[in-house]
C-alpha atoms as a PDB file:
ATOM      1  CA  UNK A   1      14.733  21.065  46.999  1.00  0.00           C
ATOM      2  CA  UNK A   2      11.320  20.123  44.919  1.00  0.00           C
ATOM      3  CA  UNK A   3       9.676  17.215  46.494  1.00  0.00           C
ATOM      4  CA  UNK A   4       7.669  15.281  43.770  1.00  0.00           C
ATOM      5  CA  UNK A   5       4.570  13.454  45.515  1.00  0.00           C
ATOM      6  CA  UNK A   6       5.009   9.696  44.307  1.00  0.00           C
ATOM      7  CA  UNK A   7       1.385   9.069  44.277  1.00  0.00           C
ATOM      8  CA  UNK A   8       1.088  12.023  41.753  1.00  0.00           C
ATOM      9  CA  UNK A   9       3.909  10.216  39.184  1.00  0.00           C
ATOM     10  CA  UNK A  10       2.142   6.770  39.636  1.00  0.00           C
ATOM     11  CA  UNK A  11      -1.476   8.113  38.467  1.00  0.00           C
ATOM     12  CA  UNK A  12       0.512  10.479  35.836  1.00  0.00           C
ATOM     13  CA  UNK A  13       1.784   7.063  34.705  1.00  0.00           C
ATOM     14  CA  UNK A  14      -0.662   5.228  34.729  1.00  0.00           C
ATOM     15  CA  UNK A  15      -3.273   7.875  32.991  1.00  0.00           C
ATOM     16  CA  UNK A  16      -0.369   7.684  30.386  1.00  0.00           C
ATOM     17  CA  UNK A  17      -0.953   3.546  29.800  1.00  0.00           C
ATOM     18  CA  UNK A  18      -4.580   4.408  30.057  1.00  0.00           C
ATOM     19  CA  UNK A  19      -4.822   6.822  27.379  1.00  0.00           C
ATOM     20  CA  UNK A  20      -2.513   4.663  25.317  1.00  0.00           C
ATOM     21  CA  UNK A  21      -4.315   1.591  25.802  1.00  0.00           C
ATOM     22  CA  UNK A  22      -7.395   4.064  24.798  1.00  0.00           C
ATOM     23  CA  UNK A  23      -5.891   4.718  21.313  1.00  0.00           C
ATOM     24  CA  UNK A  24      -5.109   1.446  20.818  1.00  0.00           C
ATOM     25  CA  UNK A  25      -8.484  -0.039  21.340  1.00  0.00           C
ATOM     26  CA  UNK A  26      -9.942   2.844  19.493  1.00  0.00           C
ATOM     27  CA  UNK A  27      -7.587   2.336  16.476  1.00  0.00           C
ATOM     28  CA  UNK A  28      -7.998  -1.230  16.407  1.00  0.00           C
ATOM     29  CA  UNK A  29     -11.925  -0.996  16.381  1.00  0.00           C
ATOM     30  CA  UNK A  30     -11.943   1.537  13.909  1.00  0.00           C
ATOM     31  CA  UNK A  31     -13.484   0.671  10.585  1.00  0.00           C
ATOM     32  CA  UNK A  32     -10.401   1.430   7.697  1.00  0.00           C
ATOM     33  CA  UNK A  33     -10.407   0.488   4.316  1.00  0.00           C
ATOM     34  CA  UNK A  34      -7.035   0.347   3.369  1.00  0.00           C
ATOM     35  CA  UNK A  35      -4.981  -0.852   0.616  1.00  0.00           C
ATOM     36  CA  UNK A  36      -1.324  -1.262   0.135  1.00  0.00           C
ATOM     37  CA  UNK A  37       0.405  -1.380  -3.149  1.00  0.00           C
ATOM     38  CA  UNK A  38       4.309  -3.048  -2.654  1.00  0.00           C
ATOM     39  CA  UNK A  39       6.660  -3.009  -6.087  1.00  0.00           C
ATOM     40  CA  UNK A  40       8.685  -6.403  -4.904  1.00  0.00           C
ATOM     41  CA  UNK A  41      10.845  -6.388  -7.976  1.00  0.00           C
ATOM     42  CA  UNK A  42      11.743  -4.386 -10.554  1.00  0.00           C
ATOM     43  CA  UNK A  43      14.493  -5.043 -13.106  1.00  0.00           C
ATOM     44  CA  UNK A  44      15.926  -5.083 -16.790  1.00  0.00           C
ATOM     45  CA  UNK A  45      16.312  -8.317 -18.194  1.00  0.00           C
ATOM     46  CA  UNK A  46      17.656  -7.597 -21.507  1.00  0.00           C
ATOM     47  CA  UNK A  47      18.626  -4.111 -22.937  1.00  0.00           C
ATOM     48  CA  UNK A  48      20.351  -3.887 -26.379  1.00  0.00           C
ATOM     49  CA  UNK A  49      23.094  -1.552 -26.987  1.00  0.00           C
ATOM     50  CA  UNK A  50      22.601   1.475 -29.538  1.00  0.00           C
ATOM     51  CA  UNK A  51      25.818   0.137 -31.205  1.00  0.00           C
ATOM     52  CA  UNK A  52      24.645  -3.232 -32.194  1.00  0.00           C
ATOM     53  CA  UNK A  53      20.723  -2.688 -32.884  1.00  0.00           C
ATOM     54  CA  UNK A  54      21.487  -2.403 -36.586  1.00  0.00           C
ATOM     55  CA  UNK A  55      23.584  -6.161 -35.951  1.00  0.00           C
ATOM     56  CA  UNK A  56      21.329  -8.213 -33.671  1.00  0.00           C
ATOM     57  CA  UNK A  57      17.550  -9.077 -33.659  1.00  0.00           C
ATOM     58  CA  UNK A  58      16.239 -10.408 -30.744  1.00  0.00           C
ATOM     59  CA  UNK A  59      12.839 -11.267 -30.380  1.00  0.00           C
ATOM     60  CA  UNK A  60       9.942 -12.507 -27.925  1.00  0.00           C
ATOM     61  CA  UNK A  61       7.303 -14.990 -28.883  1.00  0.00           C
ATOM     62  CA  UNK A  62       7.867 -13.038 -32.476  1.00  0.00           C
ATOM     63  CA  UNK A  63       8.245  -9.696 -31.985  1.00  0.00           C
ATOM     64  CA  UNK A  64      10.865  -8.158 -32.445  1.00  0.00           C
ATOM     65  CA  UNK A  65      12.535  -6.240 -28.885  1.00  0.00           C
ATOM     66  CA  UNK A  66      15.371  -3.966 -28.043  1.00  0.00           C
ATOM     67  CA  UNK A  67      14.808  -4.241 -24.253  1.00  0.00           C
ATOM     68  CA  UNK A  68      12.771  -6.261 -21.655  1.00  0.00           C
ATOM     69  CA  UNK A  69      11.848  -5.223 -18.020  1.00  0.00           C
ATOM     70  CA  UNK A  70      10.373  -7.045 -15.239  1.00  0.00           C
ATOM     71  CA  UNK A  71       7.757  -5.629 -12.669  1.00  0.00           C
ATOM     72  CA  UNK A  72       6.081  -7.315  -9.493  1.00  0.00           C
ATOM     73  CA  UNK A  73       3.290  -6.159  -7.358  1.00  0.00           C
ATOM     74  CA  UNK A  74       1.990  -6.973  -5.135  1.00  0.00           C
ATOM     75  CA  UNK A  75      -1.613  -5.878  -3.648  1.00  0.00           C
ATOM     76  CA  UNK A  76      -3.119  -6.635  -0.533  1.00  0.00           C
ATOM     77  CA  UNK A  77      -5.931  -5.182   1.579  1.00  0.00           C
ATOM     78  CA  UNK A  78      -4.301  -4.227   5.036  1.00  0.00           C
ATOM     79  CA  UNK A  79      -7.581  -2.690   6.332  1.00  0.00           C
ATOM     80  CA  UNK A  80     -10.365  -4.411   8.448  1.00  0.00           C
ATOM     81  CA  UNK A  81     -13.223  -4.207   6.187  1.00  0.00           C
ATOM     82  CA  UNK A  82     -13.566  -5.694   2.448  1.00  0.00           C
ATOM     83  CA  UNK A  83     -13.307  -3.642  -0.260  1.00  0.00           C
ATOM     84  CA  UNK A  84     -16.242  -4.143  -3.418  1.00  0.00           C
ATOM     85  CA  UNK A  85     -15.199  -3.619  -7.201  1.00  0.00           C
ATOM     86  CA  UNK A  86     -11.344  -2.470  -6.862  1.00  0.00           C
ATOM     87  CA  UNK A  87     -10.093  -0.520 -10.214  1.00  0.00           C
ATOM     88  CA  UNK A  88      -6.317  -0.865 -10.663  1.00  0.00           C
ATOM     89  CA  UNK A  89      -4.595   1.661 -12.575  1.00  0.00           C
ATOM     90  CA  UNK A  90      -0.830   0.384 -14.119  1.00  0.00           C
ATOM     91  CA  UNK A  91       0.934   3.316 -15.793  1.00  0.00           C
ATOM     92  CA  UNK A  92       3.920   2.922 -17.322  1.00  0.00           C
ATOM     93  CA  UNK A  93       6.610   5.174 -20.181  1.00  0.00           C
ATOM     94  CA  UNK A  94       4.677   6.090 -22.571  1.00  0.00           C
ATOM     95  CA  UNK A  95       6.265   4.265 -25.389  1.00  0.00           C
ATOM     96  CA  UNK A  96       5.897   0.554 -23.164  1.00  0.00           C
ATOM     97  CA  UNK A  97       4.285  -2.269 -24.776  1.00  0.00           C
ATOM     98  CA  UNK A  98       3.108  -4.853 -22.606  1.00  0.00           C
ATOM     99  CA  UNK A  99       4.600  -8.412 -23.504  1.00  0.00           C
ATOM    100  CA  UNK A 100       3.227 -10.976 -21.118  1.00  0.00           C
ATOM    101  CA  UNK A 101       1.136 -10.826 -17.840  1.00  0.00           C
ATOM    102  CA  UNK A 102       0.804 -13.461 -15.040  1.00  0.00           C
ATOM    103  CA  UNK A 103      -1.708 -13.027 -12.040  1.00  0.00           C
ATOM    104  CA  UNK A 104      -1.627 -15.004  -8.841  1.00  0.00           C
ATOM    105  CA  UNK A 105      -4.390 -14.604  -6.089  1.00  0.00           C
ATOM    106  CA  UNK A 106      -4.003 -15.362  -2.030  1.00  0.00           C
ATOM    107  CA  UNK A 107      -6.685 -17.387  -1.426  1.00  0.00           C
ATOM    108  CA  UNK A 108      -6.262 -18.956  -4.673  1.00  0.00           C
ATOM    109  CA  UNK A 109     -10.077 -18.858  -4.892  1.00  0.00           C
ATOM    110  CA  UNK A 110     -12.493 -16.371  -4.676  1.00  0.00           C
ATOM    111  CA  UNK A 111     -10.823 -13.212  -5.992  1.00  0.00           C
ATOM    112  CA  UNK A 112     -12.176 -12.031  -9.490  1.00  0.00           C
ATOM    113  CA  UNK A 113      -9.693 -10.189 -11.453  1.00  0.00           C
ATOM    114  CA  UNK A 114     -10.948  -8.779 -14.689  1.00  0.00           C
ATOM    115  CA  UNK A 115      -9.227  -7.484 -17.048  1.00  0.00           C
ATOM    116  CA  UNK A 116     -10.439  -4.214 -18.661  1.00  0.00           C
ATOM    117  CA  UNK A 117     -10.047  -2.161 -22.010  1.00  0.00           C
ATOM    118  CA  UNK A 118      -7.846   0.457 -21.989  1.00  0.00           C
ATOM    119  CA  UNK A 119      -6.977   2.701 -25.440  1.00  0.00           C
ATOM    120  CA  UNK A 120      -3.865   3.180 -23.999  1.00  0.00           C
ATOM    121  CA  UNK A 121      -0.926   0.933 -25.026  1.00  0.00           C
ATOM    122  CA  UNK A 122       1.596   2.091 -22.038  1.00  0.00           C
ATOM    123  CA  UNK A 123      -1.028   1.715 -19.097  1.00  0.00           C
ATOM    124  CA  UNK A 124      -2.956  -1.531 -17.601  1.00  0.00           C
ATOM    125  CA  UNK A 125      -6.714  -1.689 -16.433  1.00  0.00           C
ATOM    126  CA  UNK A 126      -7.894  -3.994 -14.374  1.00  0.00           C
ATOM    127  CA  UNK A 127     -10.516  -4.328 -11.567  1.00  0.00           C
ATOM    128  CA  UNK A 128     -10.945  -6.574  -8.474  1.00  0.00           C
ATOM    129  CA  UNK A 129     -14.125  -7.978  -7.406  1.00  0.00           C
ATOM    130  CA  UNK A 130     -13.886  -8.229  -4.244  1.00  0.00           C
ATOM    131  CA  UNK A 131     -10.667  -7.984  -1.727  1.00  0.00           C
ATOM    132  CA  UNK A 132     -11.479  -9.174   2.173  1.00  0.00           C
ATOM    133  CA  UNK A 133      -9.147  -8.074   4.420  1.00  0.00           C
ATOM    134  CA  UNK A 134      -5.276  -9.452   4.277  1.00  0.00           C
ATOM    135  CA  UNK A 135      -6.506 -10.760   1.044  1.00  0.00           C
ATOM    136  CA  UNK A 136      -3.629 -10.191  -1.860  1.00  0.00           C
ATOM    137  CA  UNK A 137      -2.475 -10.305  -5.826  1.00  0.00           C
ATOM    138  CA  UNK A 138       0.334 -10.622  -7.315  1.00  0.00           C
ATOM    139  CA  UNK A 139       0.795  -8.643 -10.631  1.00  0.00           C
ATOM    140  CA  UNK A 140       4.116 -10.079 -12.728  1.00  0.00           C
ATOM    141  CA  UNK A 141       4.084  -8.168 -15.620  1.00  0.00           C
ATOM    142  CA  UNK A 142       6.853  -8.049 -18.508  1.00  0.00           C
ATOM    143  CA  UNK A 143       7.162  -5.153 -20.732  1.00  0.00           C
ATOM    144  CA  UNK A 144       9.687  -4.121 -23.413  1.00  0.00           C
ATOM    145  CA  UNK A 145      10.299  -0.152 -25.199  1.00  0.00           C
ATOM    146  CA  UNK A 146      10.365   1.235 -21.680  1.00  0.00           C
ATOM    147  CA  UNK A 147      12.687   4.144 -21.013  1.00  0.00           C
ATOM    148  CA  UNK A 148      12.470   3.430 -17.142  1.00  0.00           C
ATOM    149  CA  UNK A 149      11.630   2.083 -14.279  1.00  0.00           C
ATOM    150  CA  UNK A 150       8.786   3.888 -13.913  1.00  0.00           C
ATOM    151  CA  UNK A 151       6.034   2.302 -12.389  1.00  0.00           C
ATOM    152  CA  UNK A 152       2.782   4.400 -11.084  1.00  0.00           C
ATOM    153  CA  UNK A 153      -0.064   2.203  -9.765  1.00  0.00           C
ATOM    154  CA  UNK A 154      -3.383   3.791  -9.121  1.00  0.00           C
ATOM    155  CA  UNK A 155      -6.967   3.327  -7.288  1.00  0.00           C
ATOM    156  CA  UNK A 156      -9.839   5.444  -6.797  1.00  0.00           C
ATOM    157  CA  UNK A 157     -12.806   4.068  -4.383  1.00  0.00           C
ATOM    158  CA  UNK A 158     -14.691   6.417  -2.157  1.00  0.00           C
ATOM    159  CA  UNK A 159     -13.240   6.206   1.187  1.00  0.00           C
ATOM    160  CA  UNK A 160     -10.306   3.857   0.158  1.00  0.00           C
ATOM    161  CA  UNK A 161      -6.745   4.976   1.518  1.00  0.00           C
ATOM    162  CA  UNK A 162      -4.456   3.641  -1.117  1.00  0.00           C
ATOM    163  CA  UNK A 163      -1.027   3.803  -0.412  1.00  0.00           C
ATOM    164  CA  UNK A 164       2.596   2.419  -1.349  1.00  0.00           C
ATOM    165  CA  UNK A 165       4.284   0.312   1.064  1.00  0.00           C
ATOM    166  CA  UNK A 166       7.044   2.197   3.334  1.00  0.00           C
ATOM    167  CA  UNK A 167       9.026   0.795   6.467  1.00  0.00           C
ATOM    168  CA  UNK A 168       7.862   3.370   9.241  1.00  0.00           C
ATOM    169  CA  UNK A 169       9.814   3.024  12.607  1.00  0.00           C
ATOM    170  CA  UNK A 170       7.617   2.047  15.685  1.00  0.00           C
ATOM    171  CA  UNK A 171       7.565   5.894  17.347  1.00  0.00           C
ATOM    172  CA  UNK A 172       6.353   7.321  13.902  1.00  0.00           C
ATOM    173  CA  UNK A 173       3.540   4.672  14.025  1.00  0.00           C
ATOM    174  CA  UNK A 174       2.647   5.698  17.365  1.00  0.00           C
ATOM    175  CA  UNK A 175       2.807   9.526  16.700  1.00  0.00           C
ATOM    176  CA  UNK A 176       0.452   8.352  13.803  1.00  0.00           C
ATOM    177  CA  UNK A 177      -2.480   6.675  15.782  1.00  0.00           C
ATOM    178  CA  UNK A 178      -2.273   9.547  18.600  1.00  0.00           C
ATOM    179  CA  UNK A 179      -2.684  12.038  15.957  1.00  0.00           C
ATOM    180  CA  UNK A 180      -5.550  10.121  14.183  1.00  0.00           C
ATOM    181  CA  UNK A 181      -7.382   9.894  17.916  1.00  0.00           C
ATOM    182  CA  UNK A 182      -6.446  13.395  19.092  1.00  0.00           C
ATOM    183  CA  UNK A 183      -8.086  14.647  15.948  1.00  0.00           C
ATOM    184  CA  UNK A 184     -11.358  12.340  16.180  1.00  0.00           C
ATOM    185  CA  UNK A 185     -11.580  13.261  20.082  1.00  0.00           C
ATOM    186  CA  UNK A 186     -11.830  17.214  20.989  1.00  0.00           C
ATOM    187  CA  UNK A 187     -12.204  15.939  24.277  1.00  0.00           C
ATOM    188  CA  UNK A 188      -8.603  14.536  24.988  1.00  0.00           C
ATOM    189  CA  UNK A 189      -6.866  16.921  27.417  1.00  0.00           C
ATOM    190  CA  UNK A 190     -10.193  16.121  29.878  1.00  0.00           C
ATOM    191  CA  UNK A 191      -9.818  12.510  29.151  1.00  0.00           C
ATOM    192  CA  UNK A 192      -6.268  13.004  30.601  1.00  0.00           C
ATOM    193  CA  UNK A 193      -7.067  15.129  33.509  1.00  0.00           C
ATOM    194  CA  UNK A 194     -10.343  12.828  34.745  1.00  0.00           C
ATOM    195  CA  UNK A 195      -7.723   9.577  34.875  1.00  0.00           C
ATOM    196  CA  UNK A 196      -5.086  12.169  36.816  1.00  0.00           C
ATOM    197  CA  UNK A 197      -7.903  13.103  39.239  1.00  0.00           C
ATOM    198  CA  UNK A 198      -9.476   9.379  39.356  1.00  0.00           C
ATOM    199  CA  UNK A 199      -5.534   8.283  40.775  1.00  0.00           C
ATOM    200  CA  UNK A 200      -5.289  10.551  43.765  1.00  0.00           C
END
């Protein structure tokens, strides 16, 4: 029978809570600038049949439409440092026309959003000032002649990870920062052994 030394599974332990408590600190104090794009809504408020175009004429604030979708987004920097002059990229079918836009900012103050030209009819430009951290904006945007759903939103800043928001379970999050430290620290297997040696 294989005797296992308790002293040696207590300062196994505890090198474990010390190298987690490690990547924790480390990730927290990490400079990221991060921003998360979230679609809250999506959905078709009015489509007219192929049978009845020829019959029925609906139209919004004058112009005539055979369908109308709604799309929310919503923005928000999830990073820890502020992110300067933020270009937003909207791209939608190409045959969408965009009906009516309405922009909400959290703070209410102190978030310049500007919209931009753009030769393209289907597709939205805009860019954000400035965006401090757990700062967000709310994009409702109606649209008619879509085809789709489709909604691809874009942004390109040097050192910016720009993502869609996705539920990730609590292990995969912790796989994630290990990974991110492993890969910044060479030195991690001597990290481990020095707290295994420091507990005897």
């Amino acid at each position: 029978m294989v005797e296992i030394d308790s002293s040696l599974v207590g300062g196994i332990g505890g090198a474990l809570i010390g190298v987690a408590g490690t990547v924790l600190v480390y990730h927290l104090s990490k400079k990221k600038m991060k921003v998360v794009f979230e679609k809250t809504s999506i959905s078709t408020m009015m489509n007219v049949h192929d049978k009845i175009k020829d019959k029925i004429k609906v139209e919004y604030e004058g112009k005539q439409i055979d369908n109308i979708y709604s799309f929310s987004v919503k923005i928000k920097n999830t990073g820890n440092v502020e992110v300067e002059t933020l270009p937003l990229l909207f791209v939608f079918d190409s045959n969408t026309k965009i009906l009516g836009i309405n922009i909400k900012t959290a703070p209410s103050r102190g978030i310049g959003v500007e919209k931009k030209e753009n030769e393209v009819e289907s597709e939205l430009k805009y860019e954000i000032d400035l965006l401090n951290p757990k700062d967000k904006i709310y994009f409702d945007i109606i649209t008619t002649g879509n085809a789709s759903e489709k909604l691809e939103v874009h942004a390109h800043v040097s050192g910016l990870n720009f993502y869609e928001s996705n539920i990730i379970t609590t292990k995969e999050l912790m796989m994630e920062l290990a990974k991110e430290y492993m890969l910044s620290t060479p030195f991690m297997p001597s990290v481990i052994l020095q707290r295994l040696l420091q507990s005897k």
